[in-house]
C-alpha atoms as a PDB file:
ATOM      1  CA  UNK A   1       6.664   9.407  10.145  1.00  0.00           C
ATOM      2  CA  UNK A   2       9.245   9.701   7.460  1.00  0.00           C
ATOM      3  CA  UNK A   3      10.172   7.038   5.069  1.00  0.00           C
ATOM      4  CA  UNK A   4      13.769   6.574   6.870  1.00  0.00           C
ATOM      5  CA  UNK A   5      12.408   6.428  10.426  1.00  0.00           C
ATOM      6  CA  UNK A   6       9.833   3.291   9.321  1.00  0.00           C
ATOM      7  CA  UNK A   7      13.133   1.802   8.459  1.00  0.00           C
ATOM      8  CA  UNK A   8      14.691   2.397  10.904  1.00  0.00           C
ATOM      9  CA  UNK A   9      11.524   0.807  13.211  1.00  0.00           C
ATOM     10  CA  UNK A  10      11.263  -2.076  11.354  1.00  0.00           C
ATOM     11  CA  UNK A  11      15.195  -3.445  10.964  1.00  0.00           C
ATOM     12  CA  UNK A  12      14.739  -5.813  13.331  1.00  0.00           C
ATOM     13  CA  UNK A  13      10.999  -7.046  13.788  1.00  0.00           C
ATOM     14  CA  UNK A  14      10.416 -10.580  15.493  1.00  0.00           C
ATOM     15  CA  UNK A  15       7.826 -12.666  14.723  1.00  0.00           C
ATOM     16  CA  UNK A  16       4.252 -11.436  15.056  1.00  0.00           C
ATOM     17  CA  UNK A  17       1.949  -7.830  14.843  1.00  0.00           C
ATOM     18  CA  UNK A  18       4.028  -5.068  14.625  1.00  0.00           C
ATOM     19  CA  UNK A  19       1.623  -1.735  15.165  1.00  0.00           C
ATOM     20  CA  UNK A  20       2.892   0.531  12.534  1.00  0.00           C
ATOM     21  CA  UNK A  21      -0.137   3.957  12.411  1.00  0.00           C
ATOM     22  CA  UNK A  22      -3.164   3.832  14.735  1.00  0.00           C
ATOM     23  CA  UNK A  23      -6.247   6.209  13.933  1.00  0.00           C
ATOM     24  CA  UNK A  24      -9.137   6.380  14.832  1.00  0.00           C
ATOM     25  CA  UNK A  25     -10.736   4.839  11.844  1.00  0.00           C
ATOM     26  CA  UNK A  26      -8.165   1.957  11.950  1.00  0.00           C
ATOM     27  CA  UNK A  27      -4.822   0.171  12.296  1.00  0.00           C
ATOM     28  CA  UNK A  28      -2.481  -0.377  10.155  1.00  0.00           C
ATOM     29  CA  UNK A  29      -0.204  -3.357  11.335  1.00  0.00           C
ATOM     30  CA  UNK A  30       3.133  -4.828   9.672  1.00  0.00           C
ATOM     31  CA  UNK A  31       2.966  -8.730  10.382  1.00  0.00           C
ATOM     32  CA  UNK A  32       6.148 -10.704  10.387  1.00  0.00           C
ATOM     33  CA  UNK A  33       4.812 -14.101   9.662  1.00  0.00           C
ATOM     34  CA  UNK A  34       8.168 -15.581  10.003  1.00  0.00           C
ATOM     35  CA  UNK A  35       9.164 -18.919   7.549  1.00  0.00           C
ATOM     36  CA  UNK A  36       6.587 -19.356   5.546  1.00  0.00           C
ATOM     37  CA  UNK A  37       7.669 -22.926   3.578  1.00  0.00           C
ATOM     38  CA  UNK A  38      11.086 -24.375   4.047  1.00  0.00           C
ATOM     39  CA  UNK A  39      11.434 -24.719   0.167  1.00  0.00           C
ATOM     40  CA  UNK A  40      11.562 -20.824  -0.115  1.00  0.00           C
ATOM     41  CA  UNK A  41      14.123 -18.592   0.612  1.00  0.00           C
ATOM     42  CA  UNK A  42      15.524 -18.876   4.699  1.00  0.00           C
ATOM     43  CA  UNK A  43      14.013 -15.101   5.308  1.00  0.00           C
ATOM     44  CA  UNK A  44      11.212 -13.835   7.265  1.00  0.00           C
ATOM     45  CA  UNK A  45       7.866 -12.777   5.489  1.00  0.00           C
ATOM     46  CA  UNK A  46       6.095  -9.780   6.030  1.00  0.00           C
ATOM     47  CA  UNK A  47       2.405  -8.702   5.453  1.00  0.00           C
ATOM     48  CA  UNK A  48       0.529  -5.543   5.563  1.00  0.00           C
ATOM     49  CA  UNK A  49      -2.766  -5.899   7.653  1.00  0.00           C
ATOM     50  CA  UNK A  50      -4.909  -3.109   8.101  1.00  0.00           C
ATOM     51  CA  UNK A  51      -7.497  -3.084  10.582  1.00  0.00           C
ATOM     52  CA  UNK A  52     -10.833  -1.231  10.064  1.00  0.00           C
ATOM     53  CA  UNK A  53     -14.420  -1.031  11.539  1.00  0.00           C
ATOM     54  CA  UNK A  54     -13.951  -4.884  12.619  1.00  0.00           C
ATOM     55  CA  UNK A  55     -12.440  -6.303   9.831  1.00  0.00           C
ATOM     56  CA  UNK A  56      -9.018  -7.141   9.403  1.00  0.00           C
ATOM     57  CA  UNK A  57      -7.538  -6.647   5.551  1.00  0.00           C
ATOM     58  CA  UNK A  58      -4.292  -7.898   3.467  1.00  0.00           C
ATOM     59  CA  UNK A  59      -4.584  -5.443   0.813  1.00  0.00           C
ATOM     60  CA  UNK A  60      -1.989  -5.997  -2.445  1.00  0.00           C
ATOM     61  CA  UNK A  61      -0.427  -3.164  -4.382  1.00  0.00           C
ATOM     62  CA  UNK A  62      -3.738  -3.291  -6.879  1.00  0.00           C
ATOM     63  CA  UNK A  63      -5.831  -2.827  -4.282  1.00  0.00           C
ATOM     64  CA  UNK A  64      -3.646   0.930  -3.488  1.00  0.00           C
ATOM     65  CA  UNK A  65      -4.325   1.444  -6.503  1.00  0.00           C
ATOM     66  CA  UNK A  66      -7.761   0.819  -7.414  1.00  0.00           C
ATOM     67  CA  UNK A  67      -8.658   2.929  -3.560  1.00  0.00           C
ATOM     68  CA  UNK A  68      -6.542   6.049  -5.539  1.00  0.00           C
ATOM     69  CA  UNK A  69      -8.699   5.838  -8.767  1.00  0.00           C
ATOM     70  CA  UNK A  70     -11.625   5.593  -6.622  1.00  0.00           C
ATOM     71  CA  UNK A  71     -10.910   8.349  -4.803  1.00  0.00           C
ATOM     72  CA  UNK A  72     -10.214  10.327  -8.109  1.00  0.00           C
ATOM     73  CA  UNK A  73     -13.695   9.262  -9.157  1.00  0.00           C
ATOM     74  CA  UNK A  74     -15.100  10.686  -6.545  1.00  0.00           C
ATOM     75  CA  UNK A  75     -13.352  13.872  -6.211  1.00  0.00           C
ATOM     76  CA  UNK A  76     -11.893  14.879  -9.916  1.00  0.00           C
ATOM     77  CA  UNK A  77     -10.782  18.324  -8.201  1.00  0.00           C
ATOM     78  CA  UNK A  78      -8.593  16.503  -5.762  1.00  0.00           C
ATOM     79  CA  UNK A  79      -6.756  14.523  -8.931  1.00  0.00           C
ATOM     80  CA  UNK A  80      -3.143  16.687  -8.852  1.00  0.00           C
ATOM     81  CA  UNK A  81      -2.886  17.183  -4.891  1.00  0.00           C
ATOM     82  CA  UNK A  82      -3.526  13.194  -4.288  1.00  0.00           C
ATOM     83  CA  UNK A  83      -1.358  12.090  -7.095  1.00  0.00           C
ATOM     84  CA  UNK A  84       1.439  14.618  -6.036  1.00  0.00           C
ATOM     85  CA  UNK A  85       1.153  13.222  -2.330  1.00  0.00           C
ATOM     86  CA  UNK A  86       1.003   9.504  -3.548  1.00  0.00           C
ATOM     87  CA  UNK A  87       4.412  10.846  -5.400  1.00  0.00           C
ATOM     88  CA  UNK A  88       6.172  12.273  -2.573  1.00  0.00           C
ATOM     89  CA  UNK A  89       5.387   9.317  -0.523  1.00  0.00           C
ATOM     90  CA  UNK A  90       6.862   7.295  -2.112  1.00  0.00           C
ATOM     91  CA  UNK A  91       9.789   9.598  -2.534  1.00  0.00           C
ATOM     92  CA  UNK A  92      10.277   9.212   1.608  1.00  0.00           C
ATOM     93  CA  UNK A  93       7.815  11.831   3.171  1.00  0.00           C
ATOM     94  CA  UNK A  94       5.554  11.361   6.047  1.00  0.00           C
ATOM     95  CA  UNK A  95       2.144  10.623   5.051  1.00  0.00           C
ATOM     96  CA  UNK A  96       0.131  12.569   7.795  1.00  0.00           C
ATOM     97  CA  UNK A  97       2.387  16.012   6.497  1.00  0.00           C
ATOM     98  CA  UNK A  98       1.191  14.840   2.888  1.00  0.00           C
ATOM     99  CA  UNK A  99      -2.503  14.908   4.070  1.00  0.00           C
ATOM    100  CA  UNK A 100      -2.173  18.343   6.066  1.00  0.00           C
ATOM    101  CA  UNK A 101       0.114  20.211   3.167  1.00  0.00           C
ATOM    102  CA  UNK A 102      -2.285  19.017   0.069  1.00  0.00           C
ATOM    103  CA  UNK A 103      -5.126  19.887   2.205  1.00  0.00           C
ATOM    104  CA  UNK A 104      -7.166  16.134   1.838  1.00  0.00           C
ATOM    105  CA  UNK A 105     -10.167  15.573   3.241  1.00  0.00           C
ATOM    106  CA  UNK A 106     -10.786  12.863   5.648  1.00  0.00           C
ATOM    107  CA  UNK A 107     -12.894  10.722   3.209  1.00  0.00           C
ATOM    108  CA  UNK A 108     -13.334  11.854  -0.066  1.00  0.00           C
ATOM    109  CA  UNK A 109     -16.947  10.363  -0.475  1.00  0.00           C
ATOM    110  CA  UNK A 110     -19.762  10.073   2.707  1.00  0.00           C
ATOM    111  CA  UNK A 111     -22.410   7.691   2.100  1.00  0.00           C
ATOM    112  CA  UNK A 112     -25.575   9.500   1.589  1.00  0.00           C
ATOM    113  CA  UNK A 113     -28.515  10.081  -1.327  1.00  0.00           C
ATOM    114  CA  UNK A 114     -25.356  10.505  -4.080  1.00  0.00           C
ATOM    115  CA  UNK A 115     -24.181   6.983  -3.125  1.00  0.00           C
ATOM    116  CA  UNK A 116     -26.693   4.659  -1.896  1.00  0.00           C
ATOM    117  CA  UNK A 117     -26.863   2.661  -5.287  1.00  0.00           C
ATOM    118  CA  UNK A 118     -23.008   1.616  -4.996  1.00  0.00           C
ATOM    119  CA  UNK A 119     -22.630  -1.601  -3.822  1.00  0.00           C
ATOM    120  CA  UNK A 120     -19.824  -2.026  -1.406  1.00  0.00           C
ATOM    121  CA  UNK A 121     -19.168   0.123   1.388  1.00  0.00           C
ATOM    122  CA  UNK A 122     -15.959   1.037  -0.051  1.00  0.00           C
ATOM    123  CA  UNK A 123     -17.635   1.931  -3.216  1.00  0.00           C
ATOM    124  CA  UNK A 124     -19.748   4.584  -1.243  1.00  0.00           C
ATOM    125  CA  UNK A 125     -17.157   6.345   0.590  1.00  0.00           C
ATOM    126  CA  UNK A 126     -14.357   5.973  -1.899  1.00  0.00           C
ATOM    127  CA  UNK A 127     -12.297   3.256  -0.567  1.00  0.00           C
ATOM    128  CA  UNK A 128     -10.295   3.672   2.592  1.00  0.00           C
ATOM    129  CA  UNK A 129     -10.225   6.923   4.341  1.00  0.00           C
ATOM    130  CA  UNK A 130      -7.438   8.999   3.277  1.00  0.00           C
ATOM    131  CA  UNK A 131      -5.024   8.470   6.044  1.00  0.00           C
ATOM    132  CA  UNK A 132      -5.263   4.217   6.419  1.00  0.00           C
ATOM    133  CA  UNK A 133      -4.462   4.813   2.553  1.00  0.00           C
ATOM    134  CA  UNK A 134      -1.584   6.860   2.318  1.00  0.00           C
ATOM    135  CA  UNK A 135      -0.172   5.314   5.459  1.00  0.00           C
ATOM    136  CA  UNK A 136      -0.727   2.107   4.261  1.00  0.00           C
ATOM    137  CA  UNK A 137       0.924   3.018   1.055  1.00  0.00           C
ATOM    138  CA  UNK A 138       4.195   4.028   2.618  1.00  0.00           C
ATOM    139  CA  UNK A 139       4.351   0.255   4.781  1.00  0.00           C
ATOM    140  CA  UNK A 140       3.513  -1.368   1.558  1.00  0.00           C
ATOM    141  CA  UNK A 141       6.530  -0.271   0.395  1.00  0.00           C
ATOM    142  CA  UNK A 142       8.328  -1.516   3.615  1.00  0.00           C
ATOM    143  CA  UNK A 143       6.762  -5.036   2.824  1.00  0.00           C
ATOM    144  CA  UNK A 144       8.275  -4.920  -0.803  1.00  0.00           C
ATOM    145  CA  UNK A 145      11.706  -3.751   0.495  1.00  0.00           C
ATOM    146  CA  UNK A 146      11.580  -6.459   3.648  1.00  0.00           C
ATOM    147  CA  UNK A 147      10.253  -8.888   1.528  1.00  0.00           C
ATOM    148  CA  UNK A 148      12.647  -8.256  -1.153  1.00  0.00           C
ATOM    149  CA  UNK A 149      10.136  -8.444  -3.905  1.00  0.00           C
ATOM    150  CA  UNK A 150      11.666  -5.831  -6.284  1.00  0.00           C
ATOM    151  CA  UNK A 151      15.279  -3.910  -6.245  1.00  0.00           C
ATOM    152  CA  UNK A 152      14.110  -0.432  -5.688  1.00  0.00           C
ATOM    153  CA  UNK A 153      10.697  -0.451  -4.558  1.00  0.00           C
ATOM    154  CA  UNK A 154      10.211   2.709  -4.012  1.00  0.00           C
ATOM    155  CA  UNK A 155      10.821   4.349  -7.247  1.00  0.00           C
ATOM    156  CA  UNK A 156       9.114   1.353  -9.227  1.00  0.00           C
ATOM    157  CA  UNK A 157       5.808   2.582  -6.611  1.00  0.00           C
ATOM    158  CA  UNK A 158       6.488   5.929  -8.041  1.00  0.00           C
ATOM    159  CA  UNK A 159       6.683   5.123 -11.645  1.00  0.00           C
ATOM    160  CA  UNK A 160       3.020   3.701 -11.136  1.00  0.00           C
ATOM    161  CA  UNK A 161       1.675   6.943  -9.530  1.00  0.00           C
ATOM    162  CA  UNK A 162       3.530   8.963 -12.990  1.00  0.00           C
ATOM    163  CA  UNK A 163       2.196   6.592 -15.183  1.00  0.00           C
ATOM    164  CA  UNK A 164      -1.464   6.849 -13.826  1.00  0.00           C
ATOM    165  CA  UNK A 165      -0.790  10.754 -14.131  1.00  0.00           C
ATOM    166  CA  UNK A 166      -0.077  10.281 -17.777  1.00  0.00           C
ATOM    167  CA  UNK A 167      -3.235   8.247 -18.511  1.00  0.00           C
ATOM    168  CA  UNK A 168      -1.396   4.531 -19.257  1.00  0.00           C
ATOM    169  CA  UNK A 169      -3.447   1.807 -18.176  1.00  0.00           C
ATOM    170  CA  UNK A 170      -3.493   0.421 -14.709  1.00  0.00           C
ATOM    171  CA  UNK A 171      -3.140  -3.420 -15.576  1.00  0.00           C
ATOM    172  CA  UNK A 172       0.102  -2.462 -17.909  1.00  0.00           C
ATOM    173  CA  UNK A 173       1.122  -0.929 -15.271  1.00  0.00           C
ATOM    174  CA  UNK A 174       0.913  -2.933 -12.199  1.00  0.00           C
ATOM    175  CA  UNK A 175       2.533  -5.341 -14.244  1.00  0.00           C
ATOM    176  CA  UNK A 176       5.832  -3.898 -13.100  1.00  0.00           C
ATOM    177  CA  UNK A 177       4.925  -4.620  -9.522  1.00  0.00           C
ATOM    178  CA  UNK A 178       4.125  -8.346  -9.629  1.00  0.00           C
ATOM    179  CA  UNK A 179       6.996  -9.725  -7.316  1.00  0.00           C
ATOM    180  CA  UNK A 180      10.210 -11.489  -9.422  1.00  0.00           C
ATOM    181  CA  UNK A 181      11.623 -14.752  -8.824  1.00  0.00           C
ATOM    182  CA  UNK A 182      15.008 -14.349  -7.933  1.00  0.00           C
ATOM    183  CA  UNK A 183      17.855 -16.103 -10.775  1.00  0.00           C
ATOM    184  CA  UNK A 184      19.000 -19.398  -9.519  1.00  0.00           C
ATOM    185  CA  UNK A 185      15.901 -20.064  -7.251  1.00  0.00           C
ATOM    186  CA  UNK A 186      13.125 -22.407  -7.535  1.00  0.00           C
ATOM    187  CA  UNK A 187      10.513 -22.587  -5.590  1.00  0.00           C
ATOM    188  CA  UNK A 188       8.586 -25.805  -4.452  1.00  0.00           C
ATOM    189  CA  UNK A 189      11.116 -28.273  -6.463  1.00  0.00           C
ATOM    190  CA  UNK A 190      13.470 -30.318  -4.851  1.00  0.00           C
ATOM    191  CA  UNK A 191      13.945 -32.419  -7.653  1.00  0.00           C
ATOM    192  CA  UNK A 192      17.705 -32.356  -9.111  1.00  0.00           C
ATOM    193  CA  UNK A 193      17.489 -31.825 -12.927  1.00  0.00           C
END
């Protein structure tokens, strides 16, 4: 689904699990966790779950980006035609036309002889497979925009993806996704100064 028609499906979520993509290697869910402290803003908060072989994870923005950089790793020849899909995500196009046009594989690593000395799971197969990532990517940007963590989340997502292109350092750059406190609020202090 497009960028516009996840908005459009998620203007008005109540409280609760909100099935976003289903696949057959997992779920991605958008939870609406509803008032979260009364000290914060009067809003609704939203999370980004995604369900996989019996576990259930909250994955940040680092985490999206750590899965792409693994999945570089793994497949160098794949670099462009994941970083260019990662791009036009984020510019508003459906994820699962992403994966068909750049020609992705379903995993990008299988466990096997090659990997059996890498810790983690995710280590072995190169994070999440390619379609709970990408997916996930574009409702991670819902959660920003819902959540109203940054003013154009989109194209800060997108900045990321051009500045891991151009070899700049991921912790400099994530930097610029760390949600900002709003002027005038403050959190957790009811304290007249």
């Amino acid at each position: 689904m497009h960028y516009t028609d996840l908005i459009l499906r998620t203007t008005d979520l109540p409280p609760g699990r909100h099935v976003i993509y289903e696949f057959p290697e997992g779920t991605i869910v958008l939870a609406n966790v509803g008032l979260r402290h009364p000290d914060l803003a009067p809003r609704d908060e939203f999370r980004l779950v995604v369900l996989m072989d019996g576990r259930e994870l909250t994955p940040r923005h680092g985490d999206f980006f750590a899965d792409f950089q693994l999945k570089i790793e793994a497949r160098p020849d794949l670099r462009l035609a994941l970083a260019e899909a990662c791009e036009q995500i984020c510019n508003g196009q459906s994820p699962l036309s992403m994966i068909a046009s750049k020609h992705l594989p379903t995993r990008f690593a299988e466990t096997g002889e090659a990997t059996w000395h890498l810790q983690t799971s995710m280590d072995q197969t190169a994070g999440l497979p390619t379609a709970l990532c990408l997916c996930g990517l574009q409702t991670l940007i819902r959660v920003y925009e819902l959540n109203d963590f940054l003013p154009n989340a989109p194209e800060a997502f997108r900045a990321v993806f051009l500045g891991l292109e151009q070899g700049q350092p991921l912790p400099q750059l994530l930097r610029t996704l760390q949600p900002q406190v709003k002027p005038g609020h403050r959190y957790f202090d009811r304290l007249e100064r």
